[in-house]
C-alpha atoms as a PDB file:
ATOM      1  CA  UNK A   1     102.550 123.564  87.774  1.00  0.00           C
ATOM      2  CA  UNK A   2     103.427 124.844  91.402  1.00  0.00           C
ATOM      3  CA  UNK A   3     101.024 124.908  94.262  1.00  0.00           C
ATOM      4  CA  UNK A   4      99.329 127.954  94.915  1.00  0.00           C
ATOM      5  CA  UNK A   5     100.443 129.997  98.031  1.00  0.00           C
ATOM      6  CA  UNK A   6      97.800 132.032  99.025  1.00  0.00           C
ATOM      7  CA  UNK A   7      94.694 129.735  98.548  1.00  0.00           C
ATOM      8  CA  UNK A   8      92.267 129.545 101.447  1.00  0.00           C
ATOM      9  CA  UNK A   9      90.336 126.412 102.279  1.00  0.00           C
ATOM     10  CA  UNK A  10      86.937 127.817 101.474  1.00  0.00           C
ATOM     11  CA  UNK A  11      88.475 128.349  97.648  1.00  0.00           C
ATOM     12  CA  UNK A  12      90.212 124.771  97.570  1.00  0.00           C
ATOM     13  CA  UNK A  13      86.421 123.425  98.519  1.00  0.00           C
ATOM     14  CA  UNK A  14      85.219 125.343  95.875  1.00  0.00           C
ATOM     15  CA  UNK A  15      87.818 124.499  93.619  1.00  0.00           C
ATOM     16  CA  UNK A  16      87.122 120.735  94.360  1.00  0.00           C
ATOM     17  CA  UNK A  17      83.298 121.119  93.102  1.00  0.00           C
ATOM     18  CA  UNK A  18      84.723 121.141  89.796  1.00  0.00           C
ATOM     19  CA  UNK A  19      85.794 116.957  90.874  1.00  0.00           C
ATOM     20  CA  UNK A  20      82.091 116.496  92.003  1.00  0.00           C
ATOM     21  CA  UNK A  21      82.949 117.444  95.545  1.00  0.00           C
ATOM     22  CA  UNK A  22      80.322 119.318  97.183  1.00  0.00           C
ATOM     23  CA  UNK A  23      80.538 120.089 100.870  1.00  0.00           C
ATOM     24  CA  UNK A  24      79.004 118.272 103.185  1.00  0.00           C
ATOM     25  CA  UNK A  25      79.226 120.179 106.634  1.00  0.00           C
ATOM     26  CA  UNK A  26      80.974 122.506 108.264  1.00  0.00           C
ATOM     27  CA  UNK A  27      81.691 121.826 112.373  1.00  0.00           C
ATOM     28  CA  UNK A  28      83.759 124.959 113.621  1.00  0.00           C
ATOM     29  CA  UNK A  29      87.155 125.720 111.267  1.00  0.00           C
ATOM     30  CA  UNK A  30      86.451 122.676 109.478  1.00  0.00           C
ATOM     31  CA  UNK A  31      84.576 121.711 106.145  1.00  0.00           C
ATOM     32  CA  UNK A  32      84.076 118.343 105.263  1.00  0.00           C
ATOM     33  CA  UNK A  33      84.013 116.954 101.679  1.00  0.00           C
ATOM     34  CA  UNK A  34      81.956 114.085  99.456  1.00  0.00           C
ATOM     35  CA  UNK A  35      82.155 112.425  95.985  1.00  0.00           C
ATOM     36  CA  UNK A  36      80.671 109.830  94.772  1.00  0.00           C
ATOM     37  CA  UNK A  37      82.694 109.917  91.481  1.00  0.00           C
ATOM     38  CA  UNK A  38      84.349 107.455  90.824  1.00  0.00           C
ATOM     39  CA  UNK A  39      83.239 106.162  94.408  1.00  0.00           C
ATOM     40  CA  UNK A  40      82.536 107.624  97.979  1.00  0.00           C
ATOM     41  CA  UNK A  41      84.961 109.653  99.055  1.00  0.00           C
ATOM     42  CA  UNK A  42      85.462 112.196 102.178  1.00  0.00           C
ATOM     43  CA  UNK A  43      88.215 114.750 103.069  1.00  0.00           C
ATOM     44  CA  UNK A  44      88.703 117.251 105.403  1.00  0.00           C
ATOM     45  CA  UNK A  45      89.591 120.886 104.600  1.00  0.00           C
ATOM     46  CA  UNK A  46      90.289 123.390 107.784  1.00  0.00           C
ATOM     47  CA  UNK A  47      89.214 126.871 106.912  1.00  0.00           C
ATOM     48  CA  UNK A  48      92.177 128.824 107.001  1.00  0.00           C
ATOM     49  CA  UNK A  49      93.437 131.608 105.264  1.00  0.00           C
ATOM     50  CA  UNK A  50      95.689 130.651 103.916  1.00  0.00           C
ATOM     51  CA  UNK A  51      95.969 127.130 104.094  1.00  0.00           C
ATOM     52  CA  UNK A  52      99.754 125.468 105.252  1.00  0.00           C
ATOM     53  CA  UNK A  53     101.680 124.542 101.768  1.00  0.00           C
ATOM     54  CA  UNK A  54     102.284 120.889 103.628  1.00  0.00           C
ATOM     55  CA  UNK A  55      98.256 120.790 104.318  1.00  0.00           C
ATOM     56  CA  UNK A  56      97.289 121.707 100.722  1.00  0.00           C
ATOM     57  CA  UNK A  57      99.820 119.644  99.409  1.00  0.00           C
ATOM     58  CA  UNK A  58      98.770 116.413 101.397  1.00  0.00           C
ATOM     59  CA  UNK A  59      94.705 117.240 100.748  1.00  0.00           C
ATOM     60  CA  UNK A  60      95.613 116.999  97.163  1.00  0.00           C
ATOM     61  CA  UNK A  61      97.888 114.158  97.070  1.00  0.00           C
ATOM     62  CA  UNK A  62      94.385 112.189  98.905  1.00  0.00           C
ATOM     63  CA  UNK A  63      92.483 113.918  95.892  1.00  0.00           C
ATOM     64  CA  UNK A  64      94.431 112.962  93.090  1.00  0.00           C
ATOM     65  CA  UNK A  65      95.231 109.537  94.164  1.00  0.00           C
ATOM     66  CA  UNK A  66      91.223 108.945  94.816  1.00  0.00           C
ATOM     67  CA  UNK A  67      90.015 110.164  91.064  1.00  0.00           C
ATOM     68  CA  UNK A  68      93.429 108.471  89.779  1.00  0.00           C
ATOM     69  CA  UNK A  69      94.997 111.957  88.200  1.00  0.00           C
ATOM     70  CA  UNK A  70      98.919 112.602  88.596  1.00  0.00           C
ATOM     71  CA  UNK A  71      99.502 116.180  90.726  1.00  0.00           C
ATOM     72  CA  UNK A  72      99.928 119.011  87.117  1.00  0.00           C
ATOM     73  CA  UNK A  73      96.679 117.577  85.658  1.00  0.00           C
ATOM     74  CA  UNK A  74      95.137 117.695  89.053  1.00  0.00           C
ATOM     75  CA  UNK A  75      96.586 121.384  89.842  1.00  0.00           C
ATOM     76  CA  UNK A  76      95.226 122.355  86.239  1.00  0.00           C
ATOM     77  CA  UNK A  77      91.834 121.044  86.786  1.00  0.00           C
ATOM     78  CA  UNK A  78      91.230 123.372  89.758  1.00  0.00           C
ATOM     79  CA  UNK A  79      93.734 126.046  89.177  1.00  0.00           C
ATOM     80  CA  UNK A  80      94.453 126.051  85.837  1.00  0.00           C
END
């Protein structure tokens, strides 16, 4: 599955809810992230619209290597 192109952060945060994210704060362009699933976890998501290809790509890499889930079944969890 290919990344989407024109995602902003504020979707990929809500898109990550469906991992057990839920957002923590929010200081200026920048929301912050926490799971406890399978353990504590934080990540960083600037606001942008839309968000860098090389930015979503690394935020989900961090993601998918936390909850143990290669990169399609992670991109059709919260896209598909």
């Amino acid at each position: 599955m290919k990344l989407p192109r024109d995602i902003s952060g504020l979707e990929l945060a809500k898109a990550l809810t469906r991992l057990g994210y839920a957002i923590d704060h929010q200081r200026g362009s920048h929301i912050r992230l926490t799971t406890l699933r399978p353990s504590q976890h934080h990540i960083t998501i600037p606001a942008h619209d839309p968000l860098k290809i090389g930015t979503l790509n690394a935020i989900l890499r961090d993601v998918g290597s936390h909850a143990g889930l290669e990169r399609d079944e992670l991109l059709r969890l919260l896209f598909g």
